[in-house]
C-alpha atoms as a PDB file:
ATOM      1  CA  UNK A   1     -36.960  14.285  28.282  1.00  0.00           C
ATOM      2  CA  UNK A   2     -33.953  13.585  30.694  1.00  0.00           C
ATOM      3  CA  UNK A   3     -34.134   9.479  29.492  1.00  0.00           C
ATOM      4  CA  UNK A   4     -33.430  11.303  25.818  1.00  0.00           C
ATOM      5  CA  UNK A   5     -30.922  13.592  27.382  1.00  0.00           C
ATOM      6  CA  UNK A   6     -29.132  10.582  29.145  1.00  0.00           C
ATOM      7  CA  UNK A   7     -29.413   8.243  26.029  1.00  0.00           C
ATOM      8  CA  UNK A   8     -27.726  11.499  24.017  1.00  0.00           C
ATOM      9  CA  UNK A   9     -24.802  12.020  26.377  1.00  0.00           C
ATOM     10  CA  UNK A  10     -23.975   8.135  26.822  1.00  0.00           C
ATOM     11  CA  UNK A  11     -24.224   7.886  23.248  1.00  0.00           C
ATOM     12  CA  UNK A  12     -21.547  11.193  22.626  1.00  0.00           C
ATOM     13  CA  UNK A  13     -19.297   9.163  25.235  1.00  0.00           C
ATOM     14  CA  UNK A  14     -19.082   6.381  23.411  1.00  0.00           C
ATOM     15  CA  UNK A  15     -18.145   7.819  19.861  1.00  0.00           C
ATOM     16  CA  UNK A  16     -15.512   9.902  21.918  1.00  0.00           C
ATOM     17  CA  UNK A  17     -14.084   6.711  23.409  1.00  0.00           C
ATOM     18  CA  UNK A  18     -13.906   5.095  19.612  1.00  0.00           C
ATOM     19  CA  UNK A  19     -12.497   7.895  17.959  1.00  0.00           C
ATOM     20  CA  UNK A  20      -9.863   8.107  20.713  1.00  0.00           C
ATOM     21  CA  UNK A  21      -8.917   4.205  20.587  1.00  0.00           C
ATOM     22  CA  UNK A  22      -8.499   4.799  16.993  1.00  0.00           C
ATOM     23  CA  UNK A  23      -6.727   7.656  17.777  1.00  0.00           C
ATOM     24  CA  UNK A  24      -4.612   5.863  19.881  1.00  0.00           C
ATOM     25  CA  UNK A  25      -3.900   2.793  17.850  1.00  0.00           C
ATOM     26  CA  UNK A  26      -2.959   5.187  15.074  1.00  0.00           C
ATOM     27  CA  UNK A  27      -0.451   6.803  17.453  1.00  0.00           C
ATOM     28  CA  UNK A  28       0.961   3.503  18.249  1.00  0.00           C
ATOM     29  CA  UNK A  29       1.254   2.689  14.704  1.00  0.00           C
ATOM     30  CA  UNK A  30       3.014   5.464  13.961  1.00  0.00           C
ATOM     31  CA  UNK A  31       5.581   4.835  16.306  1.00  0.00           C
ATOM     32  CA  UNK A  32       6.296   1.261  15.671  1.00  0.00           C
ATOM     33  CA  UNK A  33       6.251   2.529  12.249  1.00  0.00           C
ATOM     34  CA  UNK A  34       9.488   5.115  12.666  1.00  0.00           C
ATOM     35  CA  UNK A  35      11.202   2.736  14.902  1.00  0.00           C
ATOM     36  CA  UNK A  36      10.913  -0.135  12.104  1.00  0.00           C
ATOM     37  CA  UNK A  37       9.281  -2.550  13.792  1.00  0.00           C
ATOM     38  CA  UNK A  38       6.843  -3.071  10.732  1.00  0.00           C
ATOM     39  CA  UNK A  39       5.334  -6.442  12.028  1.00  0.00           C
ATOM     40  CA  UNK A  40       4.390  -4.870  15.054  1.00  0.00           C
ATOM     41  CA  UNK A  41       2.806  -1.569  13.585  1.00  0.00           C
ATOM     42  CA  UNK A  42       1.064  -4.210  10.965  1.00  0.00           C
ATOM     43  CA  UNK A  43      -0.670  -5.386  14.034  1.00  0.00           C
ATOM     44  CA  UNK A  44      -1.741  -2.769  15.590  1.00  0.00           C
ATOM     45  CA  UNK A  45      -3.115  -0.890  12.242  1.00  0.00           C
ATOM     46  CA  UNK A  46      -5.276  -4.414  11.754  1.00  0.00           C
ATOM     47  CA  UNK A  47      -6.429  -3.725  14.849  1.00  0.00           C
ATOM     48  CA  UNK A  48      -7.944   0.274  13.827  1.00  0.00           C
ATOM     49  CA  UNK A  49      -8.860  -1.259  10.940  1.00  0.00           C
ATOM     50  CA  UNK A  50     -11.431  -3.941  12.693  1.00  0.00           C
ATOM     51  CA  UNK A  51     -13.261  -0.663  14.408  1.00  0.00           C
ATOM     52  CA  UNK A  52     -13.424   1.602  10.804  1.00  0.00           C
ATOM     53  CA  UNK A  53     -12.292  -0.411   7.898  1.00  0.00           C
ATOM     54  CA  UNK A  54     -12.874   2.222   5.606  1.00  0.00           C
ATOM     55  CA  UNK A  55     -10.687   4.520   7.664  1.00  0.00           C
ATOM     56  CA  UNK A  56      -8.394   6.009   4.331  1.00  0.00           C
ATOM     57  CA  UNK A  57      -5.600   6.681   6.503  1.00  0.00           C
ATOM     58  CA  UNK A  58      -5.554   3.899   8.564  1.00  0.00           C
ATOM     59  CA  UNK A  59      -5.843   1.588   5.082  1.00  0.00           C
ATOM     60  CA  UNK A  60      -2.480   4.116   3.743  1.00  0.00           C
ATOM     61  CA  UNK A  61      -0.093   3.694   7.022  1.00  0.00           C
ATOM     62  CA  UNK A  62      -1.115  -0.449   7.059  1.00  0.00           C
ATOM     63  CA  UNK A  63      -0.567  -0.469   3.182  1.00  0.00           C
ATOM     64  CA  UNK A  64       2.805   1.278   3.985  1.00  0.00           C
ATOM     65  CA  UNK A  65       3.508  -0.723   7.067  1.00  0.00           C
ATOM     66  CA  UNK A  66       2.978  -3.831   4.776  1.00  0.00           C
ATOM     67  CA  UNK A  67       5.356  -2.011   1.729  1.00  0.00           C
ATOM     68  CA  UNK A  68       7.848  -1.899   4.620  1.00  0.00           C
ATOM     69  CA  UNK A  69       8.116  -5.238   5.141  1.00  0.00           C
ATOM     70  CA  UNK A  70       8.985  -8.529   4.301  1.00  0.00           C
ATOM     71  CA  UNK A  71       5.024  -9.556   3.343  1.00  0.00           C
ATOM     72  CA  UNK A  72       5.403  -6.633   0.661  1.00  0.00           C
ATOM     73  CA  UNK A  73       2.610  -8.177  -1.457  1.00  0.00           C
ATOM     74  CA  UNK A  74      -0.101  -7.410   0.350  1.00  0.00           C
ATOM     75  CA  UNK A  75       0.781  -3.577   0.492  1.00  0.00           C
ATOM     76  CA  UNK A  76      -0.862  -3.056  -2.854  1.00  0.00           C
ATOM     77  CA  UNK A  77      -4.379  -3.948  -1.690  1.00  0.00           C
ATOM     78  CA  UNK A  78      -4.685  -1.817   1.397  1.00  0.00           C
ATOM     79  CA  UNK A  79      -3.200   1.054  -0.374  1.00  0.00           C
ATOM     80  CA  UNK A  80      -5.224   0.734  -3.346  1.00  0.00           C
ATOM     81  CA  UNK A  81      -8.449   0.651  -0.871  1.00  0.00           C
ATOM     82  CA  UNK A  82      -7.170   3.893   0.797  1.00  0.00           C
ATOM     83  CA  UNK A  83      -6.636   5.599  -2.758  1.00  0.00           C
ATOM     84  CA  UNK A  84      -9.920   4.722  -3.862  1.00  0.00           C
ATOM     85  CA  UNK A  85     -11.380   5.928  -0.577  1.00  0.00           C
ATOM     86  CA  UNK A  86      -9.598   9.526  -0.799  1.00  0.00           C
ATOM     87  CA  UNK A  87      -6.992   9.457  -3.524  1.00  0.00           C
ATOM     88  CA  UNK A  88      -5.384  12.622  -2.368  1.00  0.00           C
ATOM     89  CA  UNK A  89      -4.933  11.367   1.123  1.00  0.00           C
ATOM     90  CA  UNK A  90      -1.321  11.739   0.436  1.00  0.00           C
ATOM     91  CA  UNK A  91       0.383  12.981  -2.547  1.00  0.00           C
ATOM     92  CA  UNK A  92       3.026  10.249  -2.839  1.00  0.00           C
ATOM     93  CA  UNK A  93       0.178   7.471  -3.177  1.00  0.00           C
ATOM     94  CA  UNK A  94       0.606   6.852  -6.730  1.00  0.00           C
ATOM     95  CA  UNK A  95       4.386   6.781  -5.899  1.00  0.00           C
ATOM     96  CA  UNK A  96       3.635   3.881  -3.102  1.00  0.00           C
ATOM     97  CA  UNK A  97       1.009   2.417  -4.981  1.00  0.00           C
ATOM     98  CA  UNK A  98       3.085   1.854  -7.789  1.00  0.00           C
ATOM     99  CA  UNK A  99       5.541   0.152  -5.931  1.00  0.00           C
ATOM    100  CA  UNK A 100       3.385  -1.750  -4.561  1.00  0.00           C
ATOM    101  CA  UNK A 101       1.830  -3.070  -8.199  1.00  0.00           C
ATOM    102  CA  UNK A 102       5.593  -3.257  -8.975  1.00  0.00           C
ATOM    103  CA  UNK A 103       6.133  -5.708  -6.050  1.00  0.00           C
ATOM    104  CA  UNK A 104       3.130  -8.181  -7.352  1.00  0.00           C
ATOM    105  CA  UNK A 105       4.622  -7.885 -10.728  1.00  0.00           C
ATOM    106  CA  UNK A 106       1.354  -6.168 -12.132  1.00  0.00           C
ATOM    107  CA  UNK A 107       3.593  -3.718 -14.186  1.00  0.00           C
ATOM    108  CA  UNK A 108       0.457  -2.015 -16.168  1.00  0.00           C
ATOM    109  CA  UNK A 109      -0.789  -0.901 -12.595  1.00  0.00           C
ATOM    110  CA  UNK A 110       2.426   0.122 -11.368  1.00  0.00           C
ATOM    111  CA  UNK A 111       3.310   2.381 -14.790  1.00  0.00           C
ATOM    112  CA  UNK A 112       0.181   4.307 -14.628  1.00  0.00           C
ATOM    113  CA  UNK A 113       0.263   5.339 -10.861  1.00  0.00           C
ATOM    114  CA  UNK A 114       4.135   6.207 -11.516  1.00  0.00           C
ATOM    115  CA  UNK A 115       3.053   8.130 -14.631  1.00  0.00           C
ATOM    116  CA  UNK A 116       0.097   9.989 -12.517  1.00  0.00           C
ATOM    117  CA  UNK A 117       2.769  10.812  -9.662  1.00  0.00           C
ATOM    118  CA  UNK A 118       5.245  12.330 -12.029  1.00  0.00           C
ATOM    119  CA  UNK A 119       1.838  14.365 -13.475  1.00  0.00           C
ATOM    120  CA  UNK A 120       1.057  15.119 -10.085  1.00  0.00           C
ATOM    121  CA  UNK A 121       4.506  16.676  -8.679  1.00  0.00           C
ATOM    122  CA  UNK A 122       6.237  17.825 -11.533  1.00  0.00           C
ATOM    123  CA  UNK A 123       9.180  18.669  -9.425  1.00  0.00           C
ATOM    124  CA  UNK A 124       9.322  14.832  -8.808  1.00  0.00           C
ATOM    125  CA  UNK A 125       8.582  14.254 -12.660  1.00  0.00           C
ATOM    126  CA  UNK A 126      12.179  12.128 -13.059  1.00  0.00           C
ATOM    127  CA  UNK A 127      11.677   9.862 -10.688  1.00  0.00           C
ATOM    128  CA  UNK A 128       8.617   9.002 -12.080  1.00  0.00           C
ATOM    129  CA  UNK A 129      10.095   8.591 -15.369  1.00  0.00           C
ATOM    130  CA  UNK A 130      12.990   6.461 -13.757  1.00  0.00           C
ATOM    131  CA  UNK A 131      10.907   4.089 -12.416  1.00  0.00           C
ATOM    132  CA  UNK A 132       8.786   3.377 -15.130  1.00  0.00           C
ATOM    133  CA  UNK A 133      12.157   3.171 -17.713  1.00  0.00           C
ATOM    134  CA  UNK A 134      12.737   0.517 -14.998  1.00  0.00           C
ATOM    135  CA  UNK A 135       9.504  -1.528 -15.435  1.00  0.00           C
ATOM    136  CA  UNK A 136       9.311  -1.138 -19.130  1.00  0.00           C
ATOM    137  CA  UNK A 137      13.044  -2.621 -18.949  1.00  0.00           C
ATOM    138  CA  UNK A 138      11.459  -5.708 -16.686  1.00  0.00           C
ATOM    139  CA  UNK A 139       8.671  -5.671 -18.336  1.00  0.00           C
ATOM    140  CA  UNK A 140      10.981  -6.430 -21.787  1.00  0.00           C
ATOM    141  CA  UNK A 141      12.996  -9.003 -19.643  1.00  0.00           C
ATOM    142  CA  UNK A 142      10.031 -11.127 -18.329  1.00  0.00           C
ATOM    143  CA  UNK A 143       8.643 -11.224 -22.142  1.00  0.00           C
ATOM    144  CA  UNK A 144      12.086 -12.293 -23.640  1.00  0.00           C
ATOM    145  CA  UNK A 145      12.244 -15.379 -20.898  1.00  0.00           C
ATOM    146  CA  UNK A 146       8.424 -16.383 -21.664  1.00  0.00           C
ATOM    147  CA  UNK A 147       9.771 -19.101 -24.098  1.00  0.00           C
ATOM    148  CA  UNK A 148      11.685 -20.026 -21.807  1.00  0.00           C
ATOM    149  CA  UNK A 149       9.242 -20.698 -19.144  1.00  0.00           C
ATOM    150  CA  UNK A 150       6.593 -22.006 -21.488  1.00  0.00           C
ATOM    151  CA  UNK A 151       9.186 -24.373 -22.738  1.00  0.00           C
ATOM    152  CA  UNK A 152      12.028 -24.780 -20.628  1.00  0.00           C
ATOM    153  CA  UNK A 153      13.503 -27.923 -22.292  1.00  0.00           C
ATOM    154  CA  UNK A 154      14.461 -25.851 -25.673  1.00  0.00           C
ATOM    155  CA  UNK A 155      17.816 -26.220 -25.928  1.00  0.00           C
ATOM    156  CA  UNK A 156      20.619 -26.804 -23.437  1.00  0.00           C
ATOM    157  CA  UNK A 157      21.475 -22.903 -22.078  1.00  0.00           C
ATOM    158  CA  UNK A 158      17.570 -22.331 -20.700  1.00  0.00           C
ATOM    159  CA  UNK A 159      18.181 -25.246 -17.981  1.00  0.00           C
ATOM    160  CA  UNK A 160      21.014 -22.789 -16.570  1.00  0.00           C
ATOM    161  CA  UNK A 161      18.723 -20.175 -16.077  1.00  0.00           C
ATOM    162  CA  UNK A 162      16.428 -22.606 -13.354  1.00  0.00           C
ATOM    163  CA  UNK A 163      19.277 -24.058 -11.718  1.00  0.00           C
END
């Protein structure tokens, strides 16, 4: 009975001690994070994430961290991960998350999560509706240079656009 009791307490000490170097790492994060050093707080949310990777949070503030940044591609995935994990962990995701599509050029993505924030905070609503005028005004542009980048030796003025 005291080998169980032992086993039990050593057992209690070591979750403690994980949830506290999350905790801690988190912390750091944070801090890095509000002092803009976004490589640095990249690193050190990696780091919670190799001890939980399906912390939501910890997937958010590295999706963030990565938005941040000059790597702004890979925001999308880690945020997307942390939505799907607890979509209401924050309720600006869909805002971040589609800025993040918008970064990676997947303008469907991007539209509905912008859509679903203006749905979700109606006193937010416009921005929303700004920033998917926006991509449906990219969106337009891309599809009008297609030609163009399918054939770029059609005519004389597309070779200015490349150069």
């Amino acid at each position: 009975m005291r080998k169980l009791f032992v086993i039990i307490v050593c057992l209690l000490a070591a979750a403690t001690v994980y949830g506290q170097s999350v905790k801690e790492l988190v912390a750091e994060g944070d801090r890095l994070h509000s002092k803009k050093k976004y490589k640095d707080a990249i690193a050190v949310f990696k780091k919670a994430l190799d001890i939980n990777p399906d912390d939501a949070s910890v997937n958010f503030k590295l999706g963030l961290a990565y938005l941040y940044s000059d790597t702004k591609s890979k925001a999308a995935g880690f945020i997307d991960k942390a939505y799907r994990l607890n979509p209401k962990i924050d309720n600006r995701i869909d805002y971040h998350l589609g800025t993040a599509f918008q970064n990676r050029n997947e303008f469907k993505q991007a539209i509905d999560h912008f859509k679903a924030f203006g749905e979700n905070n109606p006193n937010l609503s416009s921005i929303a509706a700004d920033r998917t005028r926006l991509l449906f005004r990219q969106m337009e542009t891309r599809s009008s240079l297609l030609p163009i980048v399918v054939n770029p030796l059609k005519g004389n003025h597309t070779m200015k656009i490349f150069t």
